[in-house]
PDBML (XML) file of the C-alpha atoms, coordinates in Angstrom:
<?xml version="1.0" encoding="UTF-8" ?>
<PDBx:datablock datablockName="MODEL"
   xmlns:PDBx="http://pdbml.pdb.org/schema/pdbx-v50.xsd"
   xmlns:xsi="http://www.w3.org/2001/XMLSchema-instance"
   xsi:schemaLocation="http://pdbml.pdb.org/schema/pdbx-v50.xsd pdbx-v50.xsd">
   <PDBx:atom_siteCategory>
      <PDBx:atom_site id="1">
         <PDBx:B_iso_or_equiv>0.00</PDBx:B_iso_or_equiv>
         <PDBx:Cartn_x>-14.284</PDBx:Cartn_x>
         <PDBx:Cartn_y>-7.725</PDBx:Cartn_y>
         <PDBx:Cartn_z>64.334</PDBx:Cartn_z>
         <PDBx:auth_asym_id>A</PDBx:auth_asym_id>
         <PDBx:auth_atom_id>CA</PDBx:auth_atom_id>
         <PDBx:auth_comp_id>UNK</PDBx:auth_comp_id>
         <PDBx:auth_seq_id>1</PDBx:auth_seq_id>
         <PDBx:group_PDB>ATOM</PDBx:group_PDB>
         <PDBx:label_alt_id xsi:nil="true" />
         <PDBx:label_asym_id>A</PDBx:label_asym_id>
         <PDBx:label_atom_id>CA</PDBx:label_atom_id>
         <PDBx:label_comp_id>UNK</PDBx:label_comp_id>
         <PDBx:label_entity_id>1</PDBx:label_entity_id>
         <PDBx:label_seq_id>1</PDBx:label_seq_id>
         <PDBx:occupancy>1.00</PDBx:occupancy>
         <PDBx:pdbx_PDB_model_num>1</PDBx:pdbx_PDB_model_num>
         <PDBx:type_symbol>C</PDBx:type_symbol>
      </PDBx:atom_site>
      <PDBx:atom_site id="2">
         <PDBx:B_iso_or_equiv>0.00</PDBx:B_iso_or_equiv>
         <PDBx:Cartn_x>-11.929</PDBx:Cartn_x>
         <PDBx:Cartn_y>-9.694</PDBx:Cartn_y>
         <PDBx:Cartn_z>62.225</PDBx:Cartn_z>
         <PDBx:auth_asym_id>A</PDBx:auth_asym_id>
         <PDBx:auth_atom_id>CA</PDBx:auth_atom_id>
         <PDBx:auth_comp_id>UNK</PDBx:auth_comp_id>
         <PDBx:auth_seq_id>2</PDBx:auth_seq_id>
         <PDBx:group_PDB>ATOM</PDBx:group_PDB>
         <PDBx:label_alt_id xsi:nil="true" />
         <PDBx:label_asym_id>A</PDBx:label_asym_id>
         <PDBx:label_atom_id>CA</PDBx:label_atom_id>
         <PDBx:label_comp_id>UNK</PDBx:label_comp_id>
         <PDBx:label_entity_id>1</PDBx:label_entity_id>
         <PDBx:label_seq_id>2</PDBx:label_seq_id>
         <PDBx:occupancy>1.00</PDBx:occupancy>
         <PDBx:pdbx_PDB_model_num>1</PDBx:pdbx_PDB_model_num>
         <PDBx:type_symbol>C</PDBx:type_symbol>
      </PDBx:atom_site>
      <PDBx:atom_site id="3">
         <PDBx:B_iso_or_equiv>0.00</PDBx:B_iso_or_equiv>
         <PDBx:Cartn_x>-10.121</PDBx:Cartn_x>
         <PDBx:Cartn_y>-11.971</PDBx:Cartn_y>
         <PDBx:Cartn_z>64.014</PDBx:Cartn_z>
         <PDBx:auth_asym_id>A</PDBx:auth_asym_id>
         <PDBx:auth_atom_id>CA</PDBx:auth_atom_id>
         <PDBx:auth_comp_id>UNK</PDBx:auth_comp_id>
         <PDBx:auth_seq_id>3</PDBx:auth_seq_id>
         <PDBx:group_PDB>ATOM</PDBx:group_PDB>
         <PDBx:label_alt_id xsi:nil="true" />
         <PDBx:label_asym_id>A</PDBx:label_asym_id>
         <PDBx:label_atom_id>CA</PDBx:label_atom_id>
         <PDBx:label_comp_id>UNK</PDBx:label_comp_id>
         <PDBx:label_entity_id>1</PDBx:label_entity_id>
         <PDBx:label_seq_id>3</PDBx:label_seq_id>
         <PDBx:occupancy>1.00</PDBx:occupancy>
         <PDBx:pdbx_PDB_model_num>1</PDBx:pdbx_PDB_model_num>
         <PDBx:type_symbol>C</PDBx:type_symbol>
      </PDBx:atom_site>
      <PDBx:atom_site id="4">
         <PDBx:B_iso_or_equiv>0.00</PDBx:B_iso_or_equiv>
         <PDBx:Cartn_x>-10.658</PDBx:Cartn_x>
         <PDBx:Cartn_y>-15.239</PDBx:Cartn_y>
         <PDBx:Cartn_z>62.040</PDBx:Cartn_z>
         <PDBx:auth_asym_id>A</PDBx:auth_asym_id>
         <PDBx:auth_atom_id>CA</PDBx:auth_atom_id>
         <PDBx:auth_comp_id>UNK</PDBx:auth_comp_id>
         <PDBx:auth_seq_id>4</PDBx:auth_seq_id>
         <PDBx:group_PDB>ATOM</PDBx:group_PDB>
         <PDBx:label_alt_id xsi:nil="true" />
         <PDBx:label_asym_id>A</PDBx:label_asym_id>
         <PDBx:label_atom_id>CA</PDBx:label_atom_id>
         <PDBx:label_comp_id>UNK</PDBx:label_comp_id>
         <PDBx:label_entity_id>1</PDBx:label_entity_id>
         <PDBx:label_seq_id>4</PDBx:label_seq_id>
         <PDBx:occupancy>1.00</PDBx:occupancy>
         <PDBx:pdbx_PDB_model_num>1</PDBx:pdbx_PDB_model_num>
         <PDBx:type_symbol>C</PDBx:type_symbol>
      </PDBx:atom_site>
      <PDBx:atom_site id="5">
         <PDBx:B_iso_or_equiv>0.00</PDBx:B_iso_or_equiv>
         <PDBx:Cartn_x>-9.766</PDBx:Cartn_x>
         <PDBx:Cartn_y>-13.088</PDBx:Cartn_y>
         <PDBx:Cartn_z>58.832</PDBx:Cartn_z>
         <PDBx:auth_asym_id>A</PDBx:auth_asym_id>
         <PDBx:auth_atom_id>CA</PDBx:auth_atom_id>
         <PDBx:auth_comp_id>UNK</PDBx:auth_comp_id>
         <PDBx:auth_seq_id>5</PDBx:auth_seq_id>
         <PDBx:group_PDB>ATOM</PDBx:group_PDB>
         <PDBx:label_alt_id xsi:nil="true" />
         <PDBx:label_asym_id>A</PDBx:label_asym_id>
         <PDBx:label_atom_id>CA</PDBx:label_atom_id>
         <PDBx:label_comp_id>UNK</PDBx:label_comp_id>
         <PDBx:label_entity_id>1</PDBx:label_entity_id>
         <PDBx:label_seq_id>5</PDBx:label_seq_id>
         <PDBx:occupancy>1.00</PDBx:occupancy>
         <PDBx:pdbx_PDB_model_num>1</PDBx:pdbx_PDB_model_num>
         <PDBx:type_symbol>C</PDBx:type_symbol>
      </PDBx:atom_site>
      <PDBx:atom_site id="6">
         <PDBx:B_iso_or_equiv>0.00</PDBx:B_iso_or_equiv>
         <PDBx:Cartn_x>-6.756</PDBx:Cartn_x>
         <PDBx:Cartn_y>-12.060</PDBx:Cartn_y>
         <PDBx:Cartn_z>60.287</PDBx:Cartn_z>
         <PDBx:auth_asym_id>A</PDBx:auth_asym_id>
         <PDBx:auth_atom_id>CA</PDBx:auth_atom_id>
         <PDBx:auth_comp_id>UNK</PDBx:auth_comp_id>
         <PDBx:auth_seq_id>6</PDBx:auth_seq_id>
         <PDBx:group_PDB>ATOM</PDBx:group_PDB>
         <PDBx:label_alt_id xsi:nil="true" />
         <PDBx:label_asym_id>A</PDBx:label_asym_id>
         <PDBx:label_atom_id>CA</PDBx:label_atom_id>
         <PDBx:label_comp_id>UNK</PDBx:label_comp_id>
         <PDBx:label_entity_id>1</PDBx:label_entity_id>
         <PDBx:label_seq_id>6</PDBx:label_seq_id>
         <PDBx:occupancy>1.00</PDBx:occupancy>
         <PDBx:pdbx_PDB_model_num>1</PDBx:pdbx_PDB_model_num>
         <PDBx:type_symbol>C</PDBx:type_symbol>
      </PDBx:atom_site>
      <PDBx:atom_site id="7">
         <PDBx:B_iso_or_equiv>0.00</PDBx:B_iso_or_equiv>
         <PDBx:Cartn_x>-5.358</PDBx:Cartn_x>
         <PDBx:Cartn_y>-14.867</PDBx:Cartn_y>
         <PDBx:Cartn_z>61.106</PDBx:Cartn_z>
         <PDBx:auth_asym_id>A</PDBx:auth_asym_id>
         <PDBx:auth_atom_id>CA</PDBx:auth_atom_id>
         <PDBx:auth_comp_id>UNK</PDBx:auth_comp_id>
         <PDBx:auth_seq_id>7</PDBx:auth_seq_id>
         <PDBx:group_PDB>ATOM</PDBx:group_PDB>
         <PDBx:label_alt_id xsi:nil="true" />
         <PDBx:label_asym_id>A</PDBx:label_asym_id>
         <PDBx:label_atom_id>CA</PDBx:label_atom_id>
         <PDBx:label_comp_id>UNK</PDBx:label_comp_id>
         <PDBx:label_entity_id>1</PDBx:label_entity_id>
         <PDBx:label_seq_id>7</PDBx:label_seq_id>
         <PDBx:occupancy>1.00</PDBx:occupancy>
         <PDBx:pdbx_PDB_model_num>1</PDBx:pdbx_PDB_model_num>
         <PDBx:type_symbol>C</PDBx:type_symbol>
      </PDBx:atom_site>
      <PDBx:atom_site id="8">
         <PDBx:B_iso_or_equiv>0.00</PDBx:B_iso_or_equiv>
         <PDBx:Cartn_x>-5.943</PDBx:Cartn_x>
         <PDBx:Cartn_y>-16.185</PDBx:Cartn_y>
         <PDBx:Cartn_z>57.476</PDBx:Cartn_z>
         <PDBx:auth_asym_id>A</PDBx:auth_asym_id>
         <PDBx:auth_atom_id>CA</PDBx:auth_atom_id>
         <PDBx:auth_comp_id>UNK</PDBx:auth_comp_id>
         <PDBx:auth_seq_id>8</PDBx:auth_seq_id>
         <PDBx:group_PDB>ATOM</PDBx:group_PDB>
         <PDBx:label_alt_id xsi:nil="true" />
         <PDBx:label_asym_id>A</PDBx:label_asym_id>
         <PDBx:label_atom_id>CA</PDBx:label_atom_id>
         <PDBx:label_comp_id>UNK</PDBx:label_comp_id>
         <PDBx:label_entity_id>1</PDBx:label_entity_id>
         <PDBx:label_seq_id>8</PDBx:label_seq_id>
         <PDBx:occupancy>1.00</PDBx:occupancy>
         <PDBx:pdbx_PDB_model_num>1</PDBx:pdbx_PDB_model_num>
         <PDBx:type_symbol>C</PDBx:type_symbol>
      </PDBx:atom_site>
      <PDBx:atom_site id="9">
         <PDBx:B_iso_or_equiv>0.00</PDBx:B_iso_or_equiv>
         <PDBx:Cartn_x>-4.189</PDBx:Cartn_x>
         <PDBx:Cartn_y>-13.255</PDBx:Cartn_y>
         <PDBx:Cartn_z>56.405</PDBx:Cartn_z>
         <PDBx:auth_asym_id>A</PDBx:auth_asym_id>
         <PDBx:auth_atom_id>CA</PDBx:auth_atom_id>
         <PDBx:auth_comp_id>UNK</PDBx:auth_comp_id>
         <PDBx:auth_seq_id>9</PDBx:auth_seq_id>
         <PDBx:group_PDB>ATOM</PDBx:group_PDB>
         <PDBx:label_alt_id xsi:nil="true" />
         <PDBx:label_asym_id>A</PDBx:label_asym_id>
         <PDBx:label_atom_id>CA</PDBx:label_atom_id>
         <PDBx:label_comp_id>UNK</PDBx:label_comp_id>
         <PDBx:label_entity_id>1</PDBx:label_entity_id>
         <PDBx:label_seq_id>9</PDBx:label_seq_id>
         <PDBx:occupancy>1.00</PDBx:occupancy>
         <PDBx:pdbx_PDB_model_num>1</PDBx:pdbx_PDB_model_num>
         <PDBx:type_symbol>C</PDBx:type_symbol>
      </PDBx:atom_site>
      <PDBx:atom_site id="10">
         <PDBx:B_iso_or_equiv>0.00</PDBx:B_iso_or_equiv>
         <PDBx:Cartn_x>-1.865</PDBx:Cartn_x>
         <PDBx:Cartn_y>-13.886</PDBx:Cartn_y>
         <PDBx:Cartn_z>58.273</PDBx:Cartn_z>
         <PDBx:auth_asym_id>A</PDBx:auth_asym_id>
         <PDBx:auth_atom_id>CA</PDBx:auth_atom_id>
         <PDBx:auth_comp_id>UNK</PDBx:auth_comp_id>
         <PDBx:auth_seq_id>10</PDBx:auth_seq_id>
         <PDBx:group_PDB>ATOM</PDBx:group_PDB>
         <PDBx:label_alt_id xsi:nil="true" />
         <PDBx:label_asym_id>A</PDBx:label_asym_id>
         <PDBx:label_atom_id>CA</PDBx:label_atom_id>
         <PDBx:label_comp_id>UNK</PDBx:label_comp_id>
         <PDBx:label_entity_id>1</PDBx:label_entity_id>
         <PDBx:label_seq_id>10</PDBx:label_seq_id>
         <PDBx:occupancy>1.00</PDBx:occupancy>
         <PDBx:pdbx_PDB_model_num>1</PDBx:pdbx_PDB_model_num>
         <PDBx:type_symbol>C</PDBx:type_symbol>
      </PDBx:atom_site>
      <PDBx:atom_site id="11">
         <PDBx:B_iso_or_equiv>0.00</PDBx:B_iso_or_equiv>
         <PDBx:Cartn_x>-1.460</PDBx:Cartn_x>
         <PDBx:Cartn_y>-17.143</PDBx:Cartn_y>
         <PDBx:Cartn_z>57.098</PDBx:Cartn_z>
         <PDBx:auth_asym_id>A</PDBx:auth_asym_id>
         <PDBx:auth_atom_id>CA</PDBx:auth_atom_id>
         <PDBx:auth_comp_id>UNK</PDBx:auth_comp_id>
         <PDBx:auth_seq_id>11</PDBx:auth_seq_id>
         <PDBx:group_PDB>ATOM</PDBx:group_PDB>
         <PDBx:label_alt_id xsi:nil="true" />
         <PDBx:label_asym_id>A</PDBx:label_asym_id>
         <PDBx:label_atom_id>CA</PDBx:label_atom_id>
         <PDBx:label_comp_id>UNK</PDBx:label_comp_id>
         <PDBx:label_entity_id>1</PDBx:label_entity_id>
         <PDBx:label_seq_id>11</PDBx:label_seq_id>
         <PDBx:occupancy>1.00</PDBx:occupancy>
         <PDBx:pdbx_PDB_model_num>1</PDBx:pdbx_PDB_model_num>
         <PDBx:type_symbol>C</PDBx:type_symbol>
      </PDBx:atom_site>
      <PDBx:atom_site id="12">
         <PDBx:B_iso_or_equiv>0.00</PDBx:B_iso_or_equiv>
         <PDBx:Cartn_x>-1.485</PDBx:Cartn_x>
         <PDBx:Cartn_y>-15.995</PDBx:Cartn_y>
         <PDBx:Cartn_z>53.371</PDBx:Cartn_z>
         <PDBx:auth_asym_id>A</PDBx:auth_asym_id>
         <PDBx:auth_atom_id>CA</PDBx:auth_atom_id>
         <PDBx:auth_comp_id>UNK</PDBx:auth_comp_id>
         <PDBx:auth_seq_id>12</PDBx:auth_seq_id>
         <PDBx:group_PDB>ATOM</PDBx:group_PDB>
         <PDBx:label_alt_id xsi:nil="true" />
         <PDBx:label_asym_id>A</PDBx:label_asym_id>
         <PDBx:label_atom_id>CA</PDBx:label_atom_id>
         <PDBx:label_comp_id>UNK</PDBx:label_comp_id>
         <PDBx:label_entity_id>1</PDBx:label_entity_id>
         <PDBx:label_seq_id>12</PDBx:label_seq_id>
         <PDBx:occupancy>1.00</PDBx:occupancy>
         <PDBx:pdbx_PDB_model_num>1</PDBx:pdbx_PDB_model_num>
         <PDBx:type_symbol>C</PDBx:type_symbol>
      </PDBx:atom_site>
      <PDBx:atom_site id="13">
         <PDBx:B_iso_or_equiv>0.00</PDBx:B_iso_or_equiv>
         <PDBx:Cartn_x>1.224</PDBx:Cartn_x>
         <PDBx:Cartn_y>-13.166</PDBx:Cartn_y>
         <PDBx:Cartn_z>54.176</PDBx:Cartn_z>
         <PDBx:auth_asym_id>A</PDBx:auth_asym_id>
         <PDBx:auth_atom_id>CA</PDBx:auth_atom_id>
         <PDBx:auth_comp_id>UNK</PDBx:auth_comp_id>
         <PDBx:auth_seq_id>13</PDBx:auth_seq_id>
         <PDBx:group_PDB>ATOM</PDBx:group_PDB>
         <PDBx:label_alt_id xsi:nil="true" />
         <PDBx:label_asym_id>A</PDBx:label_asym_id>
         <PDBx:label_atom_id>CA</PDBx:label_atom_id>
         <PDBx:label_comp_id>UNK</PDBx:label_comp_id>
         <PDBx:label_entity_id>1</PDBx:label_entity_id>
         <PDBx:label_seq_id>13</PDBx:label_seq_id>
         <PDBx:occupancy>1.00</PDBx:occupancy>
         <PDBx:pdbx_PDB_model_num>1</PDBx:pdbx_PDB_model_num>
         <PDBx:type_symbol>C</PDBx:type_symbol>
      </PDBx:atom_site>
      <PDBx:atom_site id="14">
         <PDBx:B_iso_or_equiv>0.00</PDBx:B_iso_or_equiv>
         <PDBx:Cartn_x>3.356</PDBx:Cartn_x>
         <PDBx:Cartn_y>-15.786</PDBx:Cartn_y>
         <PDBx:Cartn_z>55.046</PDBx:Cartn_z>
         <PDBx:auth_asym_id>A</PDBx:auth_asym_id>
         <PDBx:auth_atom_id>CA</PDBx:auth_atom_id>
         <PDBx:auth_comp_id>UNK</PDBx:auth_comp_id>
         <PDBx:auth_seq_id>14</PDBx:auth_seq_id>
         <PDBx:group_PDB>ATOM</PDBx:group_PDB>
         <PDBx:label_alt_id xsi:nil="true" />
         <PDBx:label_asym_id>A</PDBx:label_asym_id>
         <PDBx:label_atom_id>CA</PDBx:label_atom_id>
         <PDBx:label_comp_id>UNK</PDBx:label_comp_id>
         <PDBx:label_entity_id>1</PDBx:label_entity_id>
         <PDBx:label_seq_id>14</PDBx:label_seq_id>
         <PDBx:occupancy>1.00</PDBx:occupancy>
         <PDBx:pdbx_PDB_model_num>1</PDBx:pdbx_PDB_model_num>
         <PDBx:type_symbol>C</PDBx:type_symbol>
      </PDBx:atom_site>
      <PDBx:atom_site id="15">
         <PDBx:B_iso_or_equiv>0.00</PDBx:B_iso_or_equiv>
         <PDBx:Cartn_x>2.955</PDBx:Cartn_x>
         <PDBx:Cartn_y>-18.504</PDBx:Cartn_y>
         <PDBx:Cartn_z>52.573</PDBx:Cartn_z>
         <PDBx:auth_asym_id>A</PDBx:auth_asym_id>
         <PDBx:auth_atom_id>CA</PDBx:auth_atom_id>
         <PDBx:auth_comp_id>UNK</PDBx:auth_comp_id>
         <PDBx:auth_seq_id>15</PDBx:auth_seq_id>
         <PDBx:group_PDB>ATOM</PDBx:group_PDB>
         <PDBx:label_alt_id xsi:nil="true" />
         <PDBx:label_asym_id>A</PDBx:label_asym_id>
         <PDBx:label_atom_id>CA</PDBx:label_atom_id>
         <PDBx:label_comp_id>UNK</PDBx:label_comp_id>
         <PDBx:label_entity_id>1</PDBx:label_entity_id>
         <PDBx:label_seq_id>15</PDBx:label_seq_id>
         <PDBx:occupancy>1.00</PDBx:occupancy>
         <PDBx:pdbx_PDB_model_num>1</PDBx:pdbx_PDB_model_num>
         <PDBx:type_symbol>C</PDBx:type_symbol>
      </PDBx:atom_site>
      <PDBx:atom_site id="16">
         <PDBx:B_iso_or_equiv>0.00</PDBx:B_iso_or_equiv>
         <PDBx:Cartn_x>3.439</PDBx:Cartn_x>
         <PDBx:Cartn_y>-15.178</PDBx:Cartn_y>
         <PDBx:Cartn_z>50.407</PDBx:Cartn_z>
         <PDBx:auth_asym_id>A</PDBx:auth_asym_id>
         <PDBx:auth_atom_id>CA</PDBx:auth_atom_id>
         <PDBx:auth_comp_id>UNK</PDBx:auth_comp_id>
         <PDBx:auth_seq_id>16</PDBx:auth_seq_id>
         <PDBx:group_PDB>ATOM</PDBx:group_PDB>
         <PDBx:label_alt_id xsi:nil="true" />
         <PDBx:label_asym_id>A</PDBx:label_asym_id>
         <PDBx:label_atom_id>CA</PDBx:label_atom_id>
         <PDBx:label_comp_id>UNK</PDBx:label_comp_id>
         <PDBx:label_entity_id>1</PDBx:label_entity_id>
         <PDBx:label_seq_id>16</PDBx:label_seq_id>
         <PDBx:occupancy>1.00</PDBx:occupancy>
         <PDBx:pdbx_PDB_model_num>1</PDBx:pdbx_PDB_model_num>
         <PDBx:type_symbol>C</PDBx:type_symbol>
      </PDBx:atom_site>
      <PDBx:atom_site id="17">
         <PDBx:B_iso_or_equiv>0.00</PDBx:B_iso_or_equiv>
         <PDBx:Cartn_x>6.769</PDBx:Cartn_x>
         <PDBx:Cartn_y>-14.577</PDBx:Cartn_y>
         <PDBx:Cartn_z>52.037</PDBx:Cartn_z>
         <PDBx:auth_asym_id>A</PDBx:auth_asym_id>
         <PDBx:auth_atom_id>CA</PDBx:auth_atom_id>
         <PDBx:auth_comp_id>UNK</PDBx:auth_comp_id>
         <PDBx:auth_seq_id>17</PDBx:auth_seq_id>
         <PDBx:group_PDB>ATOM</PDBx:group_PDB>
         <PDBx:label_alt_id xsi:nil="true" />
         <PDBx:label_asym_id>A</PDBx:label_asym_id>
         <PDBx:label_atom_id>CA</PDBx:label_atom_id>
         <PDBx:label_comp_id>UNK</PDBx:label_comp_id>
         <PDBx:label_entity_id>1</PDBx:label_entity_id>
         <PDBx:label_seq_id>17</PDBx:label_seq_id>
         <PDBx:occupancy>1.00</PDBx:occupancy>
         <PDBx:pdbx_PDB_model_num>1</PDBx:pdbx_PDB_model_num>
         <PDBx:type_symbol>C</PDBx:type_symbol>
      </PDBx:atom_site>
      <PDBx:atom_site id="18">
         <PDBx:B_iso_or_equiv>0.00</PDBx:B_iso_or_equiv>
         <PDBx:Cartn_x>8.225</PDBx:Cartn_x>
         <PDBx:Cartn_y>-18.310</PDBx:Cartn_y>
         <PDBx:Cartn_z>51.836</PDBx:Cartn_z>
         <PDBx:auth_asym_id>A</PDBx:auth_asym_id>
         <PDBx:auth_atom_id>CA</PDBx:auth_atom_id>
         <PDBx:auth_comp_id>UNK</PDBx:auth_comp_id>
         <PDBx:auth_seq_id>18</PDBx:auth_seq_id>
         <PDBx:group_PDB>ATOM</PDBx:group_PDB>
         <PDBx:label_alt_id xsi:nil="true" />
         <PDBx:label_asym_id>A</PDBx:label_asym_id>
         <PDBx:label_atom_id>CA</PDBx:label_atom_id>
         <PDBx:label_comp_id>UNK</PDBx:label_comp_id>
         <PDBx:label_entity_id>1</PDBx:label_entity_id>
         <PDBx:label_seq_id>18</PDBx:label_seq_id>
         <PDBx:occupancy>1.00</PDBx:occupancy>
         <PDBx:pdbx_PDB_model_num>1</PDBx:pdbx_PDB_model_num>
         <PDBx:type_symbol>C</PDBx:type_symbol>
      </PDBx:atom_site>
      <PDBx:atom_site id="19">
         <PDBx:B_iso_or_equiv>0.00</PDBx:B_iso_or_equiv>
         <PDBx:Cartn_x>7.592</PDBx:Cartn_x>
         <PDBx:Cartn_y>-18.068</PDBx:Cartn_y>
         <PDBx:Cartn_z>47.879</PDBx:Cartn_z>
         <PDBx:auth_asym_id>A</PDBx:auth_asym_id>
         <PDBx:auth_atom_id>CA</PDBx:auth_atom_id>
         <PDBx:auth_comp_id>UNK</PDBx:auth_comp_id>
         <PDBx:auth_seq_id>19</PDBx:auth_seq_id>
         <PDBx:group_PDB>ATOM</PDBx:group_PDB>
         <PDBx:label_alt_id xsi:nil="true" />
         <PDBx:label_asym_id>A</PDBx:label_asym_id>
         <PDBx:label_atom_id>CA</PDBx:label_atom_id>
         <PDBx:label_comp_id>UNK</PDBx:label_comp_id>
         <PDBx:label_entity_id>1</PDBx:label_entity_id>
         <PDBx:label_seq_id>19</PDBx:label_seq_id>
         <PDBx:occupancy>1.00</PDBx:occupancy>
         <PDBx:pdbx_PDB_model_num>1</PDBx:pdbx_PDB_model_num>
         <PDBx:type_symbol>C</PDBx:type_symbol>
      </PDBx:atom_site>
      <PDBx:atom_site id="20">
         <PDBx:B_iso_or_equiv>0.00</PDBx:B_iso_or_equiv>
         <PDBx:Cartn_x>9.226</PDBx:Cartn_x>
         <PDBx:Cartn_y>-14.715</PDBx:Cartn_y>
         <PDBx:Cartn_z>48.012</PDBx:Cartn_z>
         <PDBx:auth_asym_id>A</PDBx:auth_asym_id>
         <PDBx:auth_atom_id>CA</PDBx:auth_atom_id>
         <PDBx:auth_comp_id>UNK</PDBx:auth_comp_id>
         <PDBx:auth_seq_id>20</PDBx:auth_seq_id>
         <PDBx:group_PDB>ATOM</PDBx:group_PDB>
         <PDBx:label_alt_id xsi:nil="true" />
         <PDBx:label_asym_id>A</PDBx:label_asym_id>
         <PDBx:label_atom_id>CA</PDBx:label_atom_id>
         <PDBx:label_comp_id>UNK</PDBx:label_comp_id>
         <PDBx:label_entity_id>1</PDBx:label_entity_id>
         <PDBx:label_seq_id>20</PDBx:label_seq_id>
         <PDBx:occupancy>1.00</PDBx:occupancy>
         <PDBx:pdbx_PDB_model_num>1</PDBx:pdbx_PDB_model_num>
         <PDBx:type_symbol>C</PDBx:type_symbol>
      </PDBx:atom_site>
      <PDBx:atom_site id="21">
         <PDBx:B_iso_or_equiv>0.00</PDBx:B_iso_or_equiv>
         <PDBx:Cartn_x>12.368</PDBx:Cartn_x>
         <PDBx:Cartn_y>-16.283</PDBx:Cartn_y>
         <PDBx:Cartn_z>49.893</PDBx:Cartn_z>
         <PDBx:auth_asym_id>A</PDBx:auth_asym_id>
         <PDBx:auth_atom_id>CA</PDBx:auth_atom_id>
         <PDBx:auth_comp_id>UNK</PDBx:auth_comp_id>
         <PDBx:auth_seq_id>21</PDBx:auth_seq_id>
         <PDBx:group_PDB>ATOM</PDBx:group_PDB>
         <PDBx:label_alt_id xsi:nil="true" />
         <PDBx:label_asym_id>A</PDBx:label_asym_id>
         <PDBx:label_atom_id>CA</PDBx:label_atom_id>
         <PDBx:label_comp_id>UNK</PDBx:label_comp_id>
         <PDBx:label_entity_id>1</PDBx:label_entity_id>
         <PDBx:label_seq_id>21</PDBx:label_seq_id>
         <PDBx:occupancy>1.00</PDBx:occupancy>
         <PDBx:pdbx_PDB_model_num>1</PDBx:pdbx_PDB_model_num>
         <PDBx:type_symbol>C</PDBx:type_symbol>
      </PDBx:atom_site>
      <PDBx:atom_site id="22">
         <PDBx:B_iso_or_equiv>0.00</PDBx:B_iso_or_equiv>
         <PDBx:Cartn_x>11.956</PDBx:Cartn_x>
         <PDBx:Cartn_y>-19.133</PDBx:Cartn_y>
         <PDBx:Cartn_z>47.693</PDBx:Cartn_z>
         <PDBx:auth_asym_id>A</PDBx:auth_asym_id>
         <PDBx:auth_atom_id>CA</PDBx:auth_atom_id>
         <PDBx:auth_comp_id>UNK</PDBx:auth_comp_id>
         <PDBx:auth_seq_id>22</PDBx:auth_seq_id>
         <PDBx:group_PDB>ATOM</PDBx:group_PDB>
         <PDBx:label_alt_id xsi:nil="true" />
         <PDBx:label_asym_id>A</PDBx:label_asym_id>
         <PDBx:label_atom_id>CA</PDBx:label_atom_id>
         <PDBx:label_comp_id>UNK</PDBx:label_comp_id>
         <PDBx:label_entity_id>1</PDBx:label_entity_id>
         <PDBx:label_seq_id>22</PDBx:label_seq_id>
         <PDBx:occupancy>1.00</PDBx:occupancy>
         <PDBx:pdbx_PDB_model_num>1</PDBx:pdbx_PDB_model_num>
         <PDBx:type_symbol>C</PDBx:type_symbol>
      </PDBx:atom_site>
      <PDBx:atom_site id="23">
         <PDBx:B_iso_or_equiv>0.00</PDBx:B_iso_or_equiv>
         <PDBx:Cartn_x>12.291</PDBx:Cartn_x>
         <PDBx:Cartn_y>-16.992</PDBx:Cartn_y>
         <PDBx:Cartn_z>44.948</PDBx:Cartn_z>
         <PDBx:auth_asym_id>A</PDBx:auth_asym_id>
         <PDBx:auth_atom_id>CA</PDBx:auth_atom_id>
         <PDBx:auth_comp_id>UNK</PDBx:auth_comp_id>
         <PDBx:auth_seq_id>23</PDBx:auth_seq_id>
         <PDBx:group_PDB>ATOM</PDBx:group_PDB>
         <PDBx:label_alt_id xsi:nil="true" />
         <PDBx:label_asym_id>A</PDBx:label_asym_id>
         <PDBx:label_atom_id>CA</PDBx:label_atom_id>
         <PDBx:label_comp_id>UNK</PDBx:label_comp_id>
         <PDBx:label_entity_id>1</PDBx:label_entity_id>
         <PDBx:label_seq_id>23</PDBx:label_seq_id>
         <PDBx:occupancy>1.00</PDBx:occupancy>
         <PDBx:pdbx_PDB_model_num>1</PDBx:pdbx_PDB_model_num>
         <PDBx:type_symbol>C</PDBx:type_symbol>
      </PDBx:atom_site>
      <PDBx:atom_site id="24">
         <PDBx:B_iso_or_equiv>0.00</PDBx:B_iso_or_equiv>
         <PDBx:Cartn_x>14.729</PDBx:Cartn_x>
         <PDBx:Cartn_y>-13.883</PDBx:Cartn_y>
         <PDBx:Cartn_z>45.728</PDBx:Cartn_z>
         <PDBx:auth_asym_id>A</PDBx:auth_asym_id>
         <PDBx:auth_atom_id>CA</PDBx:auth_atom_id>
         <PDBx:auth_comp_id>UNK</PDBx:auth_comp_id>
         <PDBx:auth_seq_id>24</PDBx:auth_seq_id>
         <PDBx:group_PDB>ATOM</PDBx:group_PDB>
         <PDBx:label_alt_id xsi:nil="true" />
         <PDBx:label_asym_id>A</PDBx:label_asym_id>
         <PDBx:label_atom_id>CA</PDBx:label_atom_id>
         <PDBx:label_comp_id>UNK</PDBx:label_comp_id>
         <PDBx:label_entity_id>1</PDBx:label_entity_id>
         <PDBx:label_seq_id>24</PDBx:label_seq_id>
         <PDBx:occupancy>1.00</PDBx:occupancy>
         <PDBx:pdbx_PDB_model_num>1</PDBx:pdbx_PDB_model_num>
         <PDBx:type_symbol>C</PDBx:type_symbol>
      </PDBx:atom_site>
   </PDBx:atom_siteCategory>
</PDBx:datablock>
């Protein structure tokens, strides 16, 4: 049922996590 949006999420997660390493 949501398996284009969950592979954007996906996708955003980890962007989220490389700022979050980035950052602490």
């Amino acid at each position: 049922s949501y398996g284009t949006q969950t592979q954007k999420a996906q996708t955003i997660i980890n962007k989220a996590l490389e700022i979050t390493t980035q950052f602490a």
